[in-house]
C-alpha atoms as a PDB file:
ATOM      1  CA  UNK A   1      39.112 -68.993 -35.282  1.00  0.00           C
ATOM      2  CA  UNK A   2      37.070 -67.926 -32.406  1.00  0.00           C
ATOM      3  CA  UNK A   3      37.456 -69.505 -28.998  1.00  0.00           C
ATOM      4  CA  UNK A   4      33.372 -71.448 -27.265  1.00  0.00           C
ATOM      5  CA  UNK A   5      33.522 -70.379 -23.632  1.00  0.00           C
ATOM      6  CA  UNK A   6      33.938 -73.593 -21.489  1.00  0.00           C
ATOM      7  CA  UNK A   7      30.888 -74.092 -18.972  1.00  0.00           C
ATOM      8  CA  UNK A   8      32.294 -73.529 -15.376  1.00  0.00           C
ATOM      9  CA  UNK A   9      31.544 -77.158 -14.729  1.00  0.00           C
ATOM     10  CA  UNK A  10      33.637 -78.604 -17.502  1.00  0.00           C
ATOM     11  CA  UNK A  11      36.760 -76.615 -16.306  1.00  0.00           C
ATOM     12  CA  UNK A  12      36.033 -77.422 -12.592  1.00  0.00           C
ATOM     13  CA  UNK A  13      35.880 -81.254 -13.193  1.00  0.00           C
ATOM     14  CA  UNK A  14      39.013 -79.996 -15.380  1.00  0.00           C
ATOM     15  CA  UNK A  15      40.943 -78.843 -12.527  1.00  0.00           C
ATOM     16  CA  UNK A  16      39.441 -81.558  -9.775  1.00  0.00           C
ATOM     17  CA  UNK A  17      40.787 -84.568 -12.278  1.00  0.00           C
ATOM     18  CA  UNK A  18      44.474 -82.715 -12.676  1.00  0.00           C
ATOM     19  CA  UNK A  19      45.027 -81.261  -9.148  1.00  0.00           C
ATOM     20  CA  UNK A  20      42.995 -83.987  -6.974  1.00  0.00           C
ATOM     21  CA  UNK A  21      43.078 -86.939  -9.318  1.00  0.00           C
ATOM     22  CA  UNK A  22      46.225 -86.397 -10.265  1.00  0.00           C
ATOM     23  CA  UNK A  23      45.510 -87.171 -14.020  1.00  0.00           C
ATOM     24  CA  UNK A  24      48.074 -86.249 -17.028  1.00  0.00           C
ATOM     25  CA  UNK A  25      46.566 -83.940 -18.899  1.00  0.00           C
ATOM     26  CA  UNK A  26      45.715 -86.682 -21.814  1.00  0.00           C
ATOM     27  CA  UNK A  27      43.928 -88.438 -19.338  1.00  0.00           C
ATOM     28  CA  UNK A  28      42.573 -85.624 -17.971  1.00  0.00           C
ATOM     29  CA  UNK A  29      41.398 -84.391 -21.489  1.00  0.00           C
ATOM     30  CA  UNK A  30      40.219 -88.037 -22.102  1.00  0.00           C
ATOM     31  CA  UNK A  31      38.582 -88.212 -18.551  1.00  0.00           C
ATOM     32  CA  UNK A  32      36.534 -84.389 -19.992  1.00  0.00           C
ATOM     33  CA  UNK A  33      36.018 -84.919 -22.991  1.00  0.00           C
ATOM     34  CA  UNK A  34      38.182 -82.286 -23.898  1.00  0.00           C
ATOM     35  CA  UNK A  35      41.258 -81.886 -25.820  1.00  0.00           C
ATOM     36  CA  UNK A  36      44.494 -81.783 -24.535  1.00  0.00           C
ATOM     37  CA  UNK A  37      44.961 -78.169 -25.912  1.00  0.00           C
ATOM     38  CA  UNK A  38      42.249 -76.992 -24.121  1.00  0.00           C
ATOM     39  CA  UNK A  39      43.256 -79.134 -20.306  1.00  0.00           C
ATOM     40  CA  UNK A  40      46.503 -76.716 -21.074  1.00  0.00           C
ATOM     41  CA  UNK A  41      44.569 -73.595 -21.905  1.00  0.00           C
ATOM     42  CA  UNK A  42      42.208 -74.264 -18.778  1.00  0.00           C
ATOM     43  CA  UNK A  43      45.314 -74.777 -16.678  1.00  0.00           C
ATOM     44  CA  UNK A  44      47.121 -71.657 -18.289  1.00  0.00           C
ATOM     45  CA  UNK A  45      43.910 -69.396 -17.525  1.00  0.00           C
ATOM     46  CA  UNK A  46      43.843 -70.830 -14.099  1.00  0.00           C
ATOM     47  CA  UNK A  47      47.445 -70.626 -12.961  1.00  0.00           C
ATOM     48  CA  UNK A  48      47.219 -67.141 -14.586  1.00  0.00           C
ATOM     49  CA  UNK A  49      44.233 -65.745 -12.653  1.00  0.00           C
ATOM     50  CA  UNK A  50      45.965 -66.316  -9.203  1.00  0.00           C
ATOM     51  CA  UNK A  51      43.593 -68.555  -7.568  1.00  0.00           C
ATOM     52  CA  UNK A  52      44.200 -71.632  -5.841  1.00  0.00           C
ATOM     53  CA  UNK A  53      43.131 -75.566  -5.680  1.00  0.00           C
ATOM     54  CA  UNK A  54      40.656 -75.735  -3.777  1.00  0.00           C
ATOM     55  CA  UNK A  55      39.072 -73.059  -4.825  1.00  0.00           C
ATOM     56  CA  UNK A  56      38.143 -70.013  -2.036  1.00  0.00           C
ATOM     57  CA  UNK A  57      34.626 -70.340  -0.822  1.00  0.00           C
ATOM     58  CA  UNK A  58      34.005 -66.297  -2.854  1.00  0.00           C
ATOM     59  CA  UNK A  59      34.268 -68.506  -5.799  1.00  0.00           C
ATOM     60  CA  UNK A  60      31.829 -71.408  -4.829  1.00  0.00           C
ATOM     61  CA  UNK A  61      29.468 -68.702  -3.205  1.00  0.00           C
ATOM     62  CA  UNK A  62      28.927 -66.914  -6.177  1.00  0.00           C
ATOM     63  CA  UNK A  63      28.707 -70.117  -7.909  1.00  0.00           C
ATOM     64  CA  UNK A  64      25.503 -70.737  -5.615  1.00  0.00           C
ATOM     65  CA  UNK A  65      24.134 -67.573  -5.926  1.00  0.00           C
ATOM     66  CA  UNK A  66      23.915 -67.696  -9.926  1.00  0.00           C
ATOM     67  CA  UNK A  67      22.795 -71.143 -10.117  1.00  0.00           C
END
């Protein structure tokens, strides 16, 4: 089964809902769109990756810059 990519905007509003919101994941997930499997994989990749909530500005500025 091959994993879809996740657009950058779904798996910000993923992390804003859980980490400013406050939502469960299921209510995250619900809040998305999203299943809760893939709120856990988001979170996984994220807590994984070493960044931080809120993100650094590097991230948002290259953000900018491709959009």
């Amino acid at each position: 089964m091959s994993r879809r990519r996740k657009p950058m905007r779904q798996v910000r509003r993923i992390l804003e809902y859980r980490f400013e919101r406050r939502l469960s994941i299921e209510q995250t997930g619900n809040a998305v769109g999203v299943a809760k499997g893939t709120v856990v994989n988001v979170l996984t990749r994220f807590t994984s990756s070493g960044l931080t909530w809120p993100l650094p500005d590097e991230v948002n500025r290259v953000k900018t810059l491709t959009t």
